[in-house]
PDB file of N, CA and C in Angstrom:
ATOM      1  N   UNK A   1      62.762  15.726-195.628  1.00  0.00           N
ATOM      2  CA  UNK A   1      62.403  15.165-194.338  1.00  0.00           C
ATOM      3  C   UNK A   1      60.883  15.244-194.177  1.00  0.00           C
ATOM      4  N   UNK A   2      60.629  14.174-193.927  1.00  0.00           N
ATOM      5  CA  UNK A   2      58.720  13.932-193.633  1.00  0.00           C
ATOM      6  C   UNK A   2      58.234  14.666-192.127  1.00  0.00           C
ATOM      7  N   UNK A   3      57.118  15.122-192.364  1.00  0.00           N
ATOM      8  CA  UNK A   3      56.706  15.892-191.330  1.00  0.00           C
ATOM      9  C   UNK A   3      56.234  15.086-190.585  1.00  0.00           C
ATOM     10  N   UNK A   4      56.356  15.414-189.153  1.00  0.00           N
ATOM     11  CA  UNK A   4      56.153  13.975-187.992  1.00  0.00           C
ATOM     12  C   UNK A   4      54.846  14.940-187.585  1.00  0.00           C
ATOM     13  N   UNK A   5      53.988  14.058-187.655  1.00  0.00           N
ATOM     14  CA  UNK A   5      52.566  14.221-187.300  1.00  0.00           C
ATOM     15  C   UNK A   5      52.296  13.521-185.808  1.00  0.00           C
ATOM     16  N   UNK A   6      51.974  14.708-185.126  1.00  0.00           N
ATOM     17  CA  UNK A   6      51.764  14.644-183.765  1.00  0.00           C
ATOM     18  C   UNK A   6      50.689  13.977-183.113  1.00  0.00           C
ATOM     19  N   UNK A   7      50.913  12.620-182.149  1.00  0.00           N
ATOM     20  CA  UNK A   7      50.423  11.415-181.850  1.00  0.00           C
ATOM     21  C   UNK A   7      49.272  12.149-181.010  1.00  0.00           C
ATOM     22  N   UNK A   8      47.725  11.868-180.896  1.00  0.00           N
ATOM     23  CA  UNK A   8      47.055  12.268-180.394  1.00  0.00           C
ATOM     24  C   UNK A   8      46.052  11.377-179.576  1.00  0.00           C
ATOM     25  N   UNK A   9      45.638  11.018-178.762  1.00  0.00           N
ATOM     26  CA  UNK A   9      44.742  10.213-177.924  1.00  0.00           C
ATOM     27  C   UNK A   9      43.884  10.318-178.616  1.00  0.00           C
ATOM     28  N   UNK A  10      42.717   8.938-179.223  1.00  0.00           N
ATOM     29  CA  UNK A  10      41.623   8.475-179.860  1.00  0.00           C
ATOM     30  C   UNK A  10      40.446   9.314-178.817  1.00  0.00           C
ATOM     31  N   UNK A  11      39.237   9.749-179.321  1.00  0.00           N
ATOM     32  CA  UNK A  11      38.486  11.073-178.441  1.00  0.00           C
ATOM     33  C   UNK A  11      37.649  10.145-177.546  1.00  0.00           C
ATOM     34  N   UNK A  12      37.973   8.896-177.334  1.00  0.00           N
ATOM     35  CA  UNK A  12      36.833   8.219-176.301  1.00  0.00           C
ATOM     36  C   UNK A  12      37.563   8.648-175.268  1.00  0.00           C
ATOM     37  N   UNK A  13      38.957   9.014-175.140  1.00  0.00           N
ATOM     38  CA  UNK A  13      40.001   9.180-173.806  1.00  0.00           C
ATOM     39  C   UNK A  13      39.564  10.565-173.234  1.00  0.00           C
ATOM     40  N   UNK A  14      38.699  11.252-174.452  1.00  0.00           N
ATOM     41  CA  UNK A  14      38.650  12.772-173.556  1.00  0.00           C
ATOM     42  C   UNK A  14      38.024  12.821-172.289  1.00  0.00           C
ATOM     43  N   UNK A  15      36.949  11.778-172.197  1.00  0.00           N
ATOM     44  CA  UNK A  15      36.076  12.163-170.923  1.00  0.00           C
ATOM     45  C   UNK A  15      36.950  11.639-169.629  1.00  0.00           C
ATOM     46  N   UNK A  16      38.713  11.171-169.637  1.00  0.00           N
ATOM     47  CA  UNK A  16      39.126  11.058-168.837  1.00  0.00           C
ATOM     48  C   UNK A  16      40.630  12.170-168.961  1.00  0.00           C
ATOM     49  N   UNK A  17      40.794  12.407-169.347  1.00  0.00           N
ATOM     50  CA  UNK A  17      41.863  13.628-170.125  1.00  0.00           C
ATOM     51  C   UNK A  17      41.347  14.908-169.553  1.00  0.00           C
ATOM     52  N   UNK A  18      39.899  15.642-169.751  1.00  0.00           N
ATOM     53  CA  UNK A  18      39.188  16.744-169.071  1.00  0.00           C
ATOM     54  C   UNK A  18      39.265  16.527-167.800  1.00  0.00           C
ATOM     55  N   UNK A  19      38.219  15.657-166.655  1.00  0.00           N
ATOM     56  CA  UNK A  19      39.225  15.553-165.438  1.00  0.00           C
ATOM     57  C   UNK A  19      40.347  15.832-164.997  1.00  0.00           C
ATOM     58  N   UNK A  20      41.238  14.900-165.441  1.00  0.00           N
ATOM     59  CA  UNK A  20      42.511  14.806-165.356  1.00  0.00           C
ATOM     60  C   UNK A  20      43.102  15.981-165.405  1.00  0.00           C
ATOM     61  N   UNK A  21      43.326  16.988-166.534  1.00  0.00           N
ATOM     62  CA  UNK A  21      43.936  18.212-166.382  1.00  0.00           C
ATOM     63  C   UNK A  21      43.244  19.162-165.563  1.00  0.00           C
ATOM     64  N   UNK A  22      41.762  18.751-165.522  1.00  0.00           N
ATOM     65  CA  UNK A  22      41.036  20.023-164.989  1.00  0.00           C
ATOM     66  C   UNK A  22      41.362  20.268-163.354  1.00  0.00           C
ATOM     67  N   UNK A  23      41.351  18.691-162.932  1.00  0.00           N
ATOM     68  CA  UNK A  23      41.577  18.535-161.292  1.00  0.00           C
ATOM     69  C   UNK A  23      43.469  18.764-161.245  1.00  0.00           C
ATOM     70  N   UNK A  24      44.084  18.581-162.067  1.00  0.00           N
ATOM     71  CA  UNK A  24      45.626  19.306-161.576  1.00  0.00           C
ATOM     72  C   UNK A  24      45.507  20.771-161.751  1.00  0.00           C
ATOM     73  N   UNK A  25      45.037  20.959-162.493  1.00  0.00           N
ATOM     74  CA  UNK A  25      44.975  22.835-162.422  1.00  0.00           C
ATOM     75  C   UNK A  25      44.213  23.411-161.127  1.00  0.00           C
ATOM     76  N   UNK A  26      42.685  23.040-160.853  1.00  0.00           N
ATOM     77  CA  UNK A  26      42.304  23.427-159.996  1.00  0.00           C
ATOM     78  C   UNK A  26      42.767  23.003-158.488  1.00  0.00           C
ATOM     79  N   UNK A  27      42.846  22.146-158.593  1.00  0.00           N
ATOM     80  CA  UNK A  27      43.851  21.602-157.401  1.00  0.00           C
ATOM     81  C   UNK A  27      45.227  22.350-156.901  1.00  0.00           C
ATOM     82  N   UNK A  28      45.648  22.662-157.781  1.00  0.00           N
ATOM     83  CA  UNK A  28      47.467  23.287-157.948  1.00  0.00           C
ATOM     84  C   UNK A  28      46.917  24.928-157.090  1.00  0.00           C
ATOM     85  N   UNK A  29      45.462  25.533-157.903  1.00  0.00           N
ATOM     86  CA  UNK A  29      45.088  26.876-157.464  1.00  0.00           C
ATOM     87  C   UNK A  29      44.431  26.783-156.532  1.00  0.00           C
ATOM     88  N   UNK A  30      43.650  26.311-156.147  1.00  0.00           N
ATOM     89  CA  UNK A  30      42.758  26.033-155.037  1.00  0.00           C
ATOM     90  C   UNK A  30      43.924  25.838-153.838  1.00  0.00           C
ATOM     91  N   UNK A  31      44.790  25.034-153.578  1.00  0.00           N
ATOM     92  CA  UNK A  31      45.692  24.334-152.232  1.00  0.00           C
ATOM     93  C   UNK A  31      47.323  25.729-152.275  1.00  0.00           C
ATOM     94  N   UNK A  32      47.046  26.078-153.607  1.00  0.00           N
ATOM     95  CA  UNK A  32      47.979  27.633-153.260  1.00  0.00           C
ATOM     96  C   UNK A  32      47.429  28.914-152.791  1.00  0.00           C
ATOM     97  N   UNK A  33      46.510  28.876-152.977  1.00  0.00           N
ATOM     98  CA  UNK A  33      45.617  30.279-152.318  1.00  0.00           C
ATOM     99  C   UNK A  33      45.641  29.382-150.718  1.00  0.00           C
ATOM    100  N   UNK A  34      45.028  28.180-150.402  1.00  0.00           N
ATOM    101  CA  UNK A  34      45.083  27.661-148.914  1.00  0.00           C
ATOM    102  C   UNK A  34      46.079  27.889-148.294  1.00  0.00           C
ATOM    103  N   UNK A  35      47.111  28.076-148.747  1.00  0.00           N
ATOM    104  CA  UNK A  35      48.421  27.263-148.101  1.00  0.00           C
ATOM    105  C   UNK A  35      48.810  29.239-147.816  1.00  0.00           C
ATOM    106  N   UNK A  36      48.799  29.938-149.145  1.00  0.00           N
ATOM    107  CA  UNK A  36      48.853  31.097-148.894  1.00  0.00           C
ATOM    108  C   UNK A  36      48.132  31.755-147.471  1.00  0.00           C
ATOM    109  N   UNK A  37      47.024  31.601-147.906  1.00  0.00           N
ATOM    110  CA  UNK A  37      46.085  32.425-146.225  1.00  0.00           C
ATOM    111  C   UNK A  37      46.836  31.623-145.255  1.00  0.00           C
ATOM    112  N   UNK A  38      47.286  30.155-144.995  1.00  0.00           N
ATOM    113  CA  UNK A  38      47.687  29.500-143.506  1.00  0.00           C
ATOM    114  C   UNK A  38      49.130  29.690-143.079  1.00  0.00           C
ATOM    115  N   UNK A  39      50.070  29.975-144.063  1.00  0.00           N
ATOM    116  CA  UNK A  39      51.070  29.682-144.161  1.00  0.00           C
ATOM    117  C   UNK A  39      51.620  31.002-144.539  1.00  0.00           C
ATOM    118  N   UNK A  40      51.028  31.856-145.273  1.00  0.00           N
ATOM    119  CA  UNK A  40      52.420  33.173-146.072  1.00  0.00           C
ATOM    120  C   UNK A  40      52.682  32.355-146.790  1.00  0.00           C
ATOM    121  N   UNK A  41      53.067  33.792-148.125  1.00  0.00           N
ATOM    122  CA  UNK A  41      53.853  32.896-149.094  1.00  0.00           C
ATOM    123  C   UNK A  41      55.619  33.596-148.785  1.00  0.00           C
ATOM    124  N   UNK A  42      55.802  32.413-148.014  1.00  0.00           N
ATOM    125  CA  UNK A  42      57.342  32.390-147.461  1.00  0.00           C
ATOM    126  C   UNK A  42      58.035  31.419-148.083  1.00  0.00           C
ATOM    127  N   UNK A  43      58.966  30.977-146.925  1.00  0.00           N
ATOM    128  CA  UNK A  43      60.050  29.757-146.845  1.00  0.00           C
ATOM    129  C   UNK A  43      59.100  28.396-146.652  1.00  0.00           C
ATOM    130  N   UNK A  44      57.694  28.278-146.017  1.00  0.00           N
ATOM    131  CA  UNK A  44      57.075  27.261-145.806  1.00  0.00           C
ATOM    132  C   UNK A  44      56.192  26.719-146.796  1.00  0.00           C
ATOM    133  N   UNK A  45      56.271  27.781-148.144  1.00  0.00           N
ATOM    134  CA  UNK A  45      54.971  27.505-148.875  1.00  0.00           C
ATOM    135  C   UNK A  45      55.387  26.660-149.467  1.00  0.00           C
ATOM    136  N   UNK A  46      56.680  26.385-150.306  1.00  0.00           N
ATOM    137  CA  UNK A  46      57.172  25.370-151.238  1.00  0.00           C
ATOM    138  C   UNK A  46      56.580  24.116-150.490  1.00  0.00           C
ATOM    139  N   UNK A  47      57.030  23.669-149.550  1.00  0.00           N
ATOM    140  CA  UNK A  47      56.699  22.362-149.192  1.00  0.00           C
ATOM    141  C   UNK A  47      55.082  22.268-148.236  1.00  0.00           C
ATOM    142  N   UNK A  48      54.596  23.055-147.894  1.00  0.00           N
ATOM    143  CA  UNK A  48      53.357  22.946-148.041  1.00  0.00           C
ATOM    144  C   UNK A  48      52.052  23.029-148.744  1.00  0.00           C
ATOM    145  N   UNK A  49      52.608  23.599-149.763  1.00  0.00           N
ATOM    146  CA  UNK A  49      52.070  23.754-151.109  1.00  0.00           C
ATOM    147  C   UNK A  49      52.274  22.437-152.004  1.00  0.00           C
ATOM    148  N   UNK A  50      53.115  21.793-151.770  1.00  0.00           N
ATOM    149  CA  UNK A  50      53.567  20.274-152.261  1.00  0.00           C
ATOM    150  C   UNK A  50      52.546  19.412-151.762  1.00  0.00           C
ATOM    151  N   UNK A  51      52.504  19.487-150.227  1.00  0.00           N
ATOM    152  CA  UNK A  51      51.991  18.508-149.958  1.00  0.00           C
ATOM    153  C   UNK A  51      50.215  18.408-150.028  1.00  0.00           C
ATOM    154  N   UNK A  52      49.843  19.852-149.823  1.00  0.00           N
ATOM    155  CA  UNK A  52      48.432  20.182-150.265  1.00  0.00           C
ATOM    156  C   UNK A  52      48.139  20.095-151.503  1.00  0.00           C
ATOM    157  N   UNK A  53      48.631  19.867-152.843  1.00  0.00           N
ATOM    158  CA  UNK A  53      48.310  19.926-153.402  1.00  0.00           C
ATOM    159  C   UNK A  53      48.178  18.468-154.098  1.00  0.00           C
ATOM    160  N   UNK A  54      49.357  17.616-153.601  1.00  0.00           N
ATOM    161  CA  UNK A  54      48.950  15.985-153.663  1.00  0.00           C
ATOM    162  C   UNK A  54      47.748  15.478-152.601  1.00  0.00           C
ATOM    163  N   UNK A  55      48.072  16.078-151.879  1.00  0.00           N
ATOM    164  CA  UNK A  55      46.796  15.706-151.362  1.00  0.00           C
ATOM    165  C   UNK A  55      45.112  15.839-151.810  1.00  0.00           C
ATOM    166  N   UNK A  56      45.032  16.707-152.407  1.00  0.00           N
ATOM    167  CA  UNK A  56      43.995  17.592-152.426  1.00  0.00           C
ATOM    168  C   UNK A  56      43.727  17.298-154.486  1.00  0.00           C
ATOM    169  N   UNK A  57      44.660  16.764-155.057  1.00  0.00           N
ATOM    170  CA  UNK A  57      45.153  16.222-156.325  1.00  0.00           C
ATOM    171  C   UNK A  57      43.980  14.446-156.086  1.00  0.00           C
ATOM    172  N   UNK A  58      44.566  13.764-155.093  1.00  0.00           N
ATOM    173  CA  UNK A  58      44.135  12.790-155.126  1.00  0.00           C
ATOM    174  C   UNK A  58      42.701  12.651-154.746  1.00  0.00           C
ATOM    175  N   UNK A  59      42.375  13.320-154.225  1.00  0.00           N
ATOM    176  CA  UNK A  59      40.466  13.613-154.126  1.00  0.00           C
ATOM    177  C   UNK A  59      40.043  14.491-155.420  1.00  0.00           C
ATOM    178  N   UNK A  60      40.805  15.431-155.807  1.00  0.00           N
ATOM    179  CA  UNK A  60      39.896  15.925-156.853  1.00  0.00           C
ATOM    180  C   UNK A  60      40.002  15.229-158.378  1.00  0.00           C
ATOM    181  N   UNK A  61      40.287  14.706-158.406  1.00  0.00           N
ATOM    182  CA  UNK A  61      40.399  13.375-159.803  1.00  0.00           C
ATOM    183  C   UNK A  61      39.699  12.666-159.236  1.00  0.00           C
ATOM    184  N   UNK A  62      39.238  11.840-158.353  1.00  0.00           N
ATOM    185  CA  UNK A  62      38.460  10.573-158.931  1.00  0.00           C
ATOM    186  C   UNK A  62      37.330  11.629-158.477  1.00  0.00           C
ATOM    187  N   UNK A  63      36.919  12.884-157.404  1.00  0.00           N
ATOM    188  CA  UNK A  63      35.681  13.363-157.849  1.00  0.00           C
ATOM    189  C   UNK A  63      35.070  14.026-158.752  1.00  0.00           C
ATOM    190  N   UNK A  64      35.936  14.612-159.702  1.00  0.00           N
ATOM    191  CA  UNK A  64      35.916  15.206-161.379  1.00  0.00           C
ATOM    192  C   UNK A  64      34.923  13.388-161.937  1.00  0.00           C
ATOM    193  N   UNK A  65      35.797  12.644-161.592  1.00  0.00           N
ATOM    194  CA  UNK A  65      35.415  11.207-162.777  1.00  0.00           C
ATOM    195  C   UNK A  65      33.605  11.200-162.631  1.00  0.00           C
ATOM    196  N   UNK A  66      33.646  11.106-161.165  1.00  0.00           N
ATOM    197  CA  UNK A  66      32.192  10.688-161.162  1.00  0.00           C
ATOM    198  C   UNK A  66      31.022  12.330-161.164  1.00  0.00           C
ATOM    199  N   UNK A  67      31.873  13.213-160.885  1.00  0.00           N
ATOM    200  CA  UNK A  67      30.860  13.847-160.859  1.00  0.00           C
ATOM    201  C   UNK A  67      30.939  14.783-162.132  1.00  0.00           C
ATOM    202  N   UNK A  68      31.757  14.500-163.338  1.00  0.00           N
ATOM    203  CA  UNK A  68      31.748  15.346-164.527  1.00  0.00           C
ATOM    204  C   UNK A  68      30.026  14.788-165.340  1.00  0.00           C
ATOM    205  N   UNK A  69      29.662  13.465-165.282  1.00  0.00           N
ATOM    206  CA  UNK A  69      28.408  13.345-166.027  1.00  0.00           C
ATOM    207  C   UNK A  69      27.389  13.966-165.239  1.00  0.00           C
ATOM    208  N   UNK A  70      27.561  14.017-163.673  1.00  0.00           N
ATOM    209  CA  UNK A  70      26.503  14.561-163.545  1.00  0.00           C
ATOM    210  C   UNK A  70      26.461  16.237-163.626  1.00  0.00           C
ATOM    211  N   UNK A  71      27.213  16.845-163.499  1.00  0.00           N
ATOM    212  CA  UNK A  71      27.172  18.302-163.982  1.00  0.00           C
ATOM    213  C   UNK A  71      27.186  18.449-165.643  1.00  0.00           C
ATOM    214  N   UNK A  72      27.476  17.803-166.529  1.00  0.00           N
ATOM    215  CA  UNK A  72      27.240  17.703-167.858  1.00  0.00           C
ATOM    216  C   UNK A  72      25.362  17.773-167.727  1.00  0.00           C
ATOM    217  N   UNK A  73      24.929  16.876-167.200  1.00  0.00           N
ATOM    218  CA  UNK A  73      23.275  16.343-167.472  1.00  0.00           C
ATOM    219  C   UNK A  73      22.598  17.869-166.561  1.00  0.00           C
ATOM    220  N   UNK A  74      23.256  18.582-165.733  1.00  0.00           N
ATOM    221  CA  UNK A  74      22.939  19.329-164.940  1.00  0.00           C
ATOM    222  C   UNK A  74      22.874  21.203-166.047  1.00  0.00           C
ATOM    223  N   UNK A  75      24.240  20.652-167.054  1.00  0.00           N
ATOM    224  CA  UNK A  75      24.423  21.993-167.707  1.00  0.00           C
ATOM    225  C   UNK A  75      23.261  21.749-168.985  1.00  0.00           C
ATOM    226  N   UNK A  76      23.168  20.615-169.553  1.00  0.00           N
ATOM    227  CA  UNK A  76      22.238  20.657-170.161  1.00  0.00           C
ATOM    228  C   UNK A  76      20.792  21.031-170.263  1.00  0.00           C
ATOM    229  N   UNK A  77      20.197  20.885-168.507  1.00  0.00           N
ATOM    230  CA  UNK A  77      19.019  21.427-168.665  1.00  0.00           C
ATOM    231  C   UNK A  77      18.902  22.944-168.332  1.00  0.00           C
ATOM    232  N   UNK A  78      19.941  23.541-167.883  1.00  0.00           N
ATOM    233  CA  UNK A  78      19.674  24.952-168.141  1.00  0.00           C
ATOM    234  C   UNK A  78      20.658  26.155-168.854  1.00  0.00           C
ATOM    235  N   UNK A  79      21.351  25.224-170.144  1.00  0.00           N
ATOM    236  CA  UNK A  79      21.514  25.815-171.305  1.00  0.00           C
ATOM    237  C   UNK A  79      21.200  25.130-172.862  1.00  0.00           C
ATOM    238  N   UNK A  80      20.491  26.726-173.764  1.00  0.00           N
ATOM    239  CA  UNK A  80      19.803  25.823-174.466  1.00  0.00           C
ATOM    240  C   UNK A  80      20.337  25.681-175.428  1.00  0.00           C
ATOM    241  N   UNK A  81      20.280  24.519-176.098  1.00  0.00           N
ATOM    242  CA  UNK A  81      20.955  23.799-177.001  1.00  0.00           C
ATOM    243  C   UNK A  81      20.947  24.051-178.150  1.00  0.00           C
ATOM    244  N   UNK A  82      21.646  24.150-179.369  1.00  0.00           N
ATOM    245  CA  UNK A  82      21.618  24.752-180.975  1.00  0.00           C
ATOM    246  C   UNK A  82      20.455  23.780-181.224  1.00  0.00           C
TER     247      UNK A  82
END
């Protein structure tokens, strides 16, 4: 049996792939600590934690898009480069 070699996105996709996971992770932690301090983590957090976090999902992706080059150009000038 031939070994199935695992399909990988061509690397021009990364600069939208980094966003993308970075703003569901931080998003997911960021709107659960919120929801925690407003709410307890009770019976209310499941579904307010849902909804903060789509919410709060859909602003932090397209502001990752535009603002990942400029913190790239920002890390560059004050770390120094090989």
């Amino acid at each position: 049996m031939p070994d199935k070699q695992k399909r990988k996105l061509p690397q021009r996709y990364a600069r939208f792939v980094t966003p993308f996971i970075l703003s569901i992770l931080m998003s997911a932690i960021v709107s659960a600590v919120a929801t925690i301090m407003s709410v307890g983590f009770g019976p209310e957090f499941a579904i307010g934690w849902a909804n903060a976090w789509g919410a709060s999902w859909l602003v932090a992706f397209p502001s990752l898009l535009v603002m990942m080059p400029v913190v790239r150009r920002i890390v560059l000038l004050i770390v120094e480069q090989p």
